[in-house]
C-alpha atoms as a PDB file:
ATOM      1  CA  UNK A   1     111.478  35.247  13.701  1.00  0.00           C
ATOM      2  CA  UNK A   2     113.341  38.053  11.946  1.00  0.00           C
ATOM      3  CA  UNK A   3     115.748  40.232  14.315  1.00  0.00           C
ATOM      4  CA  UNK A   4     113.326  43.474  13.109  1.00  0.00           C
ATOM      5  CA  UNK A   5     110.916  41.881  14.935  1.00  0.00           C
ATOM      6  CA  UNK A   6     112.437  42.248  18.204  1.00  0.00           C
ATOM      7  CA  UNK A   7     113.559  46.036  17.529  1.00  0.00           C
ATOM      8  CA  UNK A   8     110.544  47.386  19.525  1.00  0.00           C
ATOM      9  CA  UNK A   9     111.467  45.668  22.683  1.00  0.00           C
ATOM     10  CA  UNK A  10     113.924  45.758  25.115  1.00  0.00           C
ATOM     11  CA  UNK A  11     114.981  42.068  26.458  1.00  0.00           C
ATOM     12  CA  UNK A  12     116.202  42.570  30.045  1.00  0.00           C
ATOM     13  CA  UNK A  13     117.973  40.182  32.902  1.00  0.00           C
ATOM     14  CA  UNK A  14     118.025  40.673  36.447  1.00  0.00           C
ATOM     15  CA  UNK A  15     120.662  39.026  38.676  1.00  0.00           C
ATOM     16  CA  UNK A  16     119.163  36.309  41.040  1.00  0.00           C
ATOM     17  CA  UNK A  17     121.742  35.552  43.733  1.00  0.00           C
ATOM     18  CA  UNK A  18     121.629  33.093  47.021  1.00  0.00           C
ATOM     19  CA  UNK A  19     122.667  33.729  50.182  1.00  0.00           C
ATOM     20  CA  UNK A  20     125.854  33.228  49.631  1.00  0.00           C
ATOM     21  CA  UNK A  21     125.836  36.036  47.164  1.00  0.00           C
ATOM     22  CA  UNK A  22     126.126  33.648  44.316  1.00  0.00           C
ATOM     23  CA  UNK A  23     124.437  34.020  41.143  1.00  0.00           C
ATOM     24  CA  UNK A  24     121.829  31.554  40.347  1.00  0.00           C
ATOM     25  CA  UNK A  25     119.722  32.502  37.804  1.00  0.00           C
ATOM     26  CA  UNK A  26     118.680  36.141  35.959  1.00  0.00           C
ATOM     27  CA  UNK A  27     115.154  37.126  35.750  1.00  0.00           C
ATOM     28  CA  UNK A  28     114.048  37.810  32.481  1.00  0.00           C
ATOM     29  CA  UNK A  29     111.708  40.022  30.665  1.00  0.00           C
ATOM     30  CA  UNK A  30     110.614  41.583  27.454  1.00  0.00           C
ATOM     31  CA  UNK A  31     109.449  45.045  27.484  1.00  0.00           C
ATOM     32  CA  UNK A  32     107.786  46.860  24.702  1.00  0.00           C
ATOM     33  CA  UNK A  33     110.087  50.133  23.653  1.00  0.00           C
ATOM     34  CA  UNK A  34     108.671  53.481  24.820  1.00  0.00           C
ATOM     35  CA  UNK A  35     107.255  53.749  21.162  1.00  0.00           C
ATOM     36  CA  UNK A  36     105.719  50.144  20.859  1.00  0.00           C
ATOM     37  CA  UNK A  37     102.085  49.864  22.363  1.00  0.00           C
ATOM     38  CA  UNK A  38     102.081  45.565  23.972  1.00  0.00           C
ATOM     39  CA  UNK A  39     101.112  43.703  21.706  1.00  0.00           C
ATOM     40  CA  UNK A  40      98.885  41.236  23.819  1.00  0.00           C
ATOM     41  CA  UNK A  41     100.453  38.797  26.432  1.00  0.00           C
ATOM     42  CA  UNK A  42     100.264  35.274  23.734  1.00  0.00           C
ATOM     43  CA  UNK A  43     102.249  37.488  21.467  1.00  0.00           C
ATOM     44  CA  UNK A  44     104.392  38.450  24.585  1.00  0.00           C
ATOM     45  CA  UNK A  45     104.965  35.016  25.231  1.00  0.00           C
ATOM     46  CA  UNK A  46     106.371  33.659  21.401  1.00  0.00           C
ATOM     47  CA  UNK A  47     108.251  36.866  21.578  1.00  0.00           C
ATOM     48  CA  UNK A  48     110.044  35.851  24.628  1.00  0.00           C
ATOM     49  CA  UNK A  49     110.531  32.275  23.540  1.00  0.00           C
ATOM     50  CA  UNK A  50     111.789  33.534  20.027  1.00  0.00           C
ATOM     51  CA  UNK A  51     114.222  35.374  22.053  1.00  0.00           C
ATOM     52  CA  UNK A  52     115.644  33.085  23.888  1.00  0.00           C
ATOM     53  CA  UNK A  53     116.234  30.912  20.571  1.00  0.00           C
ATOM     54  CA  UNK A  54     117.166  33.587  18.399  1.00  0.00           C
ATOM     55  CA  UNK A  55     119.417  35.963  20.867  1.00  0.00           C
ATOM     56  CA  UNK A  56     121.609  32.479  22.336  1.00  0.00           C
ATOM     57  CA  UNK A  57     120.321  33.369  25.370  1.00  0.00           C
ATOM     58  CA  UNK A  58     120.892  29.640  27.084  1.00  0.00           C
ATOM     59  CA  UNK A  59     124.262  30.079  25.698  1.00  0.00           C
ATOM     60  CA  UNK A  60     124.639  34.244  27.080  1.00  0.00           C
ATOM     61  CA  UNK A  61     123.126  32.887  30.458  1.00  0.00           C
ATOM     62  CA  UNK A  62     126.136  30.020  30.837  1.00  0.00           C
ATOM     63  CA  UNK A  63     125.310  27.394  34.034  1.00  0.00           C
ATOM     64  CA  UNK A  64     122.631  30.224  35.444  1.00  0.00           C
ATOM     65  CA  UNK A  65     118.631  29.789  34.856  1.00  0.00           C
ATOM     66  CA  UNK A  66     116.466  31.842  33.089  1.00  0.00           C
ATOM     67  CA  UNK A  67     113.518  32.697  35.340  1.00  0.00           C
ATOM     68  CA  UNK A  68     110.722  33.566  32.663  1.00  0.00           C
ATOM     69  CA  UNK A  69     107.580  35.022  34.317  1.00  0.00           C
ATOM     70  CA  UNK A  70     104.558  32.989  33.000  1.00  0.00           C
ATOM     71  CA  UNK A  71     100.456  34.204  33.348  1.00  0.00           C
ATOM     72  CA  UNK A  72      97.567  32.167  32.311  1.00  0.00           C
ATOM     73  CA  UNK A  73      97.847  32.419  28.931  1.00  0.00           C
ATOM     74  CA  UNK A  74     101.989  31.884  28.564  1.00  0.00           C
ATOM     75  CA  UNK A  75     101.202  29.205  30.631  1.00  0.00           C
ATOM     76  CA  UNK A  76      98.878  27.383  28.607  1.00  0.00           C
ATOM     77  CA  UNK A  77     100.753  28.342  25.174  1.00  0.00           C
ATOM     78  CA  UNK A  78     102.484  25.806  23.368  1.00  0.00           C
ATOM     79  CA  UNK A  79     105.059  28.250  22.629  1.00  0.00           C
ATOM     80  CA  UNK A  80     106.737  27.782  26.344  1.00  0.00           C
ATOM     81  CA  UNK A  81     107.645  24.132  25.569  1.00  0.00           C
ATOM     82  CA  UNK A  82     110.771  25.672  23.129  1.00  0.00           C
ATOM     83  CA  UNK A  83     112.335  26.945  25.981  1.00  0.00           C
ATOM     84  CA  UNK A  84     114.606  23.961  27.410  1.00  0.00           C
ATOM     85  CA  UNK A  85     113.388  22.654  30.961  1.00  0.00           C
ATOM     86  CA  UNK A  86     116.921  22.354  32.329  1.00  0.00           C
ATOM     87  CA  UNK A  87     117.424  26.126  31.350  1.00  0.00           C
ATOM     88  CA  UNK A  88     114.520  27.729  32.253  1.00  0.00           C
ATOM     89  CA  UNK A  89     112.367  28.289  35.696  1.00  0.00           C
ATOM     90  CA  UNK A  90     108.884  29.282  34.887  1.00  0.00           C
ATOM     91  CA  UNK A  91     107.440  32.024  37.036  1.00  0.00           C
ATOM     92  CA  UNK A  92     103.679  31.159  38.066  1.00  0.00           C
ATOM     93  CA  UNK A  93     102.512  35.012  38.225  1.00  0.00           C
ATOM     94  CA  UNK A  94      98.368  34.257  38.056  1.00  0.00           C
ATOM     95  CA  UNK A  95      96.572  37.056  39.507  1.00  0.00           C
ATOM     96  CA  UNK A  96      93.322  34.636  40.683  1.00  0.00           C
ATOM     97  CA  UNK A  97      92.926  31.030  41.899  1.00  0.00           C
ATOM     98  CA  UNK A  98      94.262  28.372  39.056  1.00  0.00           C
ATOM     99  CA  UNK A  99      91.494  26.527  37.091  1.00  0.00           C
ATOM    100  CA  UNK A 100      91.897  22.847  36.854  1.00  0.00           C
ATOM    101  CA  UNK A 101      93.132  23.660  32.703  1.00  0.00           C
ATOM    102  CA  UNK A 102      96.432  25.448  34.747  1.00  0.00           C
ATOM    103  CA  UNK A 103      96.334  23.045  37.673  1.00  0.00           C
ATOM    104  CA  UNK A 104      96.682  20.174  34.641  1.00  0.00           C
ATOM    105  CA  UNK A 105      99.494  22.199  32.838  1.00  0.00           C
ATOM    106  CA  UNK A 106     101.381  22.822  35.895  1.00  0.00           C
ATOM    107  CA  UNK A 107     101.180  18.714  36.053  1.00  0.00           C
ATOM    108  CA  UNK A 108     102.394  18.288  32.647  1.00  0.00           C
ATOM    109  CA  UNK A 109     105.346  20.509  32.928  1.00  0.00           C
ATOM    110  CA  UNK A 110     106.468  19.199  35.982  1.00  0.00           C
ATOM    111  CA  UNK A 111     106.417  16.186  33.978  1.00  0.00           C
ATOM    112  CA  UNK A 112     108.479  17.599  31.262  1.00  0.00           C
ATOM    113  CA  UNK A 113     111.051  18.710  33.690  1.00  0.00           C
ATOM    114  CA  UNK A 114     110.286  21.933  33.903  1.00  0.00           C
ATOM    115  CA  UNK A 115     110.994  23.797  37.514  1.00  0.00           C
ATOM    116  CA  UNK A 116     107.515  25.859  38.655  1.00  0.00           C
ATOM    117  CA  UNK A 117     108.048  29.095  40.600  1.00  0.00           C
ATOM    118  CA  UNK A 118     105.218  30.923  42.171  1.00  0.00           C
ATOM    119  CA  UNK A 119     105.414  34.315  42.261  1.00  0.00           C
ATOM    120  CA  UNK A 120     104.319  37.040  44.905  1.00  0.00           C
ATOM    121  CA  UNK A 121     103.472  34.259  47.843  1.00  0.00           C
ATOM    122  CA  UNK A 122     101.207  36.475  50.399  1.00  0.00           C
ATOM    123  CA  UNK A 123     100.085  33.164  52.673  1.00  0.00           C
ATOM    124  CA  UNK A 124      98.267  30.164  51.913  1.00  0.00           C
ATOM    125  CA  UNK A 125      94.783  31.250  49.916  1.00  0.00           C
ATOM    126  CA  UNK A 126      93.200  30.232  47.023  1.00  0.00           C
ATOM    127  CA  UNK A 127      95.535  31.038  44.733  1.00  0.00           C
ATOM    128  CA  UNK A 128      98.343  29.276  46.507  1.00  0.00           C
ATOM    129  CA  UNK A 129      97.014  26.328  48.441  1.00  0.00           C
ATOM    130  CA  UNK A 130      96.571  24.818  45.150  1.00  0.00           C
ATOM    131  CA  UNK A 131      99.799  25.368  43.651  1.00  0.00           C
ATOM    132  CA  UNK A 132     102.099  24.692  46.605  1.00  0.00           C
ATOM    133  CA  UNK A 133     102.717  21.107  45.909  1.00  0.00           C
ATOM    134  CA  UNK A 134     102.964  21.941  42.141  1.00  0.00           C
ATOM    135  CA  UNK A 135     106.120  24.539  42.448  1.00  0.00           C
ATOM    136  CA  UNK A 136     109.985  23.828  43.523  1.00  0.00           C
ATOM    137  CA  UNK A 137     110.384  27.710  44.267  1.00  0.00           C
ATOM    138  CA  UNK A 138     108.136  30.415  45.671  1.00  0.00           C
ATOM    139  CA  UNK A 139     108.771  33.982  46.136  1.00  0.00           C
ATOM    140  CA  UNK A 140     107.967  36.189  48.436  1.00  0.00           C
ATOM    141  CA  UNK A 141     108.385  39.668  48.132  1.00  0.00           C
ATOM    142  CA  UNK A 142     110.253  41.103  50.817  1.00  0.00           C
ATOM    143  CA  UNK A 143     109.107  45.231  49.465  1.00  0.00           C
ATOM    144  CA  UNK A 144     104.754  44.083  50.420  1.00  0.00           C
ATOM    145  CA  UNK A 145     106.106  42.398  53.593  1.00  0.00           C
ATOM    146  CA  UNK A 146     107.297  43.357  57.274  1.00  0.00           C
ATOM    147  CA  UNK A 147     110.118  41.884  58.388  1.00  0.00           C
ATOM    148  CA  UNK A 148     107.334  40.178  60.992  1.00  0.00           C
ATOM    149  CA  UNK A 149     105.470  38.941  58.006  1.00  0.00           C
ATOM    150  CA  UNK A 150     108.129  37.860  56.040  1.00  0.00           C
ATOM    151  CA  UNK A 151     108.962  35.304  58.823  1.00  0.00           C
ATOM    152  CA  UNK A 152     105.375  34.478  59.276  1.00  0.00           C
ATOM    153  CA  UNK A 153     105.569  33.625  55.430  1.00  0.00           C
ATOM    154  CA  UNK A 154     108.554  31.813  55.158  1.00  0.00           C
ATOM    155  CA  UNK A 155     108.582  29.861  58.476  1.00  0.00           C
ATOM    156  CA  UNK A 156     106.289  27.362  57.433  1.00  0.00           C
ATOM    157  CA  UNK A 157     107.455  26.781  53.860  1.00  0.00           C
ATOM    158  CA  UNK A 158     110.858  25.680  55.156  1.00  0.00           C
ATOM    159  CA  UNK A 159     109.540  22.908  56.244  1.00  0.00           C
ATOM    160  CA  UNK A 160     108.284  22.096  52.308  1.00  0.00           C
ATOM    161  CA  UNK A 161     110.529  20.113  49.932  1.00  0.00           C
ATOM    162  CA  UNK A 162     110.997  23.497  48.317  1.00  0.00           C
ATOM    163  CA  UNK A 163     113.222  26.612  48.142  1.00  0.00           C
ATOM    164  CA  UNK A 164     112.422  29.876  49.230  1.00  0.00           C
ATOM    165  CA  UNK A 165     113.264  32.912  47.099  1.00  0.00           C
ATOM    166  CA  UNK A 166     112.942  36.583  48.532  1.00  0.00           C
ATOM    167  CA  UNK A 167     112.792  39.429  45.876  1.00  0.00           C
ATOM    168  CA  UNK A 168     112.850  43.021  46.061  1.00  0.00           C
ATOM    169  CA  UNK A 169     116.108  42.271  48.433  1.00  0.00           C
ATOM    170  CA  UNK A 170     118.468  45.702  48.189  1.00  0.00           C
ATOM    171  CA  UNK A 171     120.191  46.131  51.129  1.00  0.00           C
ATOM    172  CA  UNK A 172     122.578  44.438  53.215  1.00  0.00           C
ATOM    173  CA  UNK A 173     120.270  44.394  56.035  1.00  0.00           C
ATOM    174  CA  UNK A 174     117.485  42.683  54.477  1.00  0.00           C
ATOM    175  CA  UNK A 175     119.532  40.364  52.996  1.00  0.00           C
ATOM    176  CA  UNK A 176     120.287  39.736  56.846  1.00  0.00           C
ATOM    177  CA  UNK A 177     116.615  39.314  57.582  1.00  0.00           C
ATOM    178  CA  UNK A 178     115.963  36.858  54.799  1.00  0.00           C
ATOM    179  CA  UNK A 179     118.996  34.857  56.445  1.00  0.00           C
ATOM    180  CA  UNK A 180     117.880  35.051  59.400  1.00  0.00           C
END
C-alpha cells in the first residue's frame, strides 16, 4: 500500500504499563485526519494491518505488544492474520453477544497463537460469558467503574488463568486501587 495512502490518518500508540510501572505493550489506533471522512471499519482494518507492515511498526514497538482493537468485522477479516501473533494482542471490542461465526474465529486464532483481549468487561453477561474462556486478557475500565465495582469485577477473574488489565488508569491513586 502506497505511503499516500496513509496521509489521511493519524497512526497513534498508547503506553500500556504493569504494576510495576513497566511498559508492556502500546495500544494502537488509526484515526482518520480531521479532513478524511472513515472510510468503513474493513477498510479500517487493512489500513491498520498495512501499517503495521509498511511503517516497521513490530520493529518501532521493540519486545512490547501491539494491542490492536478488533470489532466484528476486523475480526472476521483475513487481513488480521498479517499481523504476527507473537507481536500483536487483539482487542475483542464487540458491542453485542458473539455469534458462533466470532465464537469460531476467536477458536481459530487462539489456535494460531494469537493472544485475545476483551475489551470494556462490565460483569459476566451475554457478551462476556461466552468469551471468557476464549481471551488471555480482559479489561476493565476503571473511568465506568467505582472503586466498589471495580473490585466486584476483578475479584472473581483473578481466580481465571488470565490477566487483568485496568484502563483509563491516570493517577497515582487509582493505580493504588487497581493494586490493591
Amino acid at each position: 500500500m502506497p505511503s499516500s495512502e496513509f496521509s489521511d490518518y493519524l497512526l497513534t500508540r498508547q503506553p500500556i504499563l504493569d504494576l510495576q510501572e513497566e511498559l508492556v505493550g502500546y495500544a494502537i489506533s488509526l484515526r482518520a485526519t480531521p479532513d478524511d471522512a472513515p472510510t468503513g471499519k474493513i477498510r479500517s482494518a487493512t489500513l491498520i494491518c498495512a501499517a503495521y507492515a509498511e511503517f516497521g511498526l513490530r520493529t518501532a514497538l521493540g519486545p512490547s505488544k501491539a494491542f490492536i482493537p478488533a470489532d466484528t468485522a476486523f475480526l472476521l477479516d483475513d487481513a488480521i492474520e498479517a499481523l504476527p501473533p507473537e507481536a500483536v494482542v487483539i482487542e475483542l471490542t464487540l458491542d453485542a453477544p458473539p455469534d458462533n461465526t466470532t465464537l469460531e474465529r476467536c477458536r481459530t486464532l487462539r489456535d494460531r497463537r494469537y493472544k485475545l483481549a476483551l475489551d470494556n468487561y462490565g460483569g459476566l453477561d451475554d457478551r462476556s460469558g461466552p468469551l471468557l474462556g476464549l481471551v488471555d486478557i480482559v479489561k476493565i475500565d476503571t473511568t465506568q467503574t467505582s472503586p466498589a465495582g471495580l473490585a466486584e469485577l476483578a475479584g472473581p477473574l483473578a481466580k481465571l488463568p488470565m490477566q487483568l488489565m485496568a484502563t483509563g488508569v491516570d493517577s497515582q491513586d487509582k493505580m493504588q486501587r487497581c493494586r490493591a
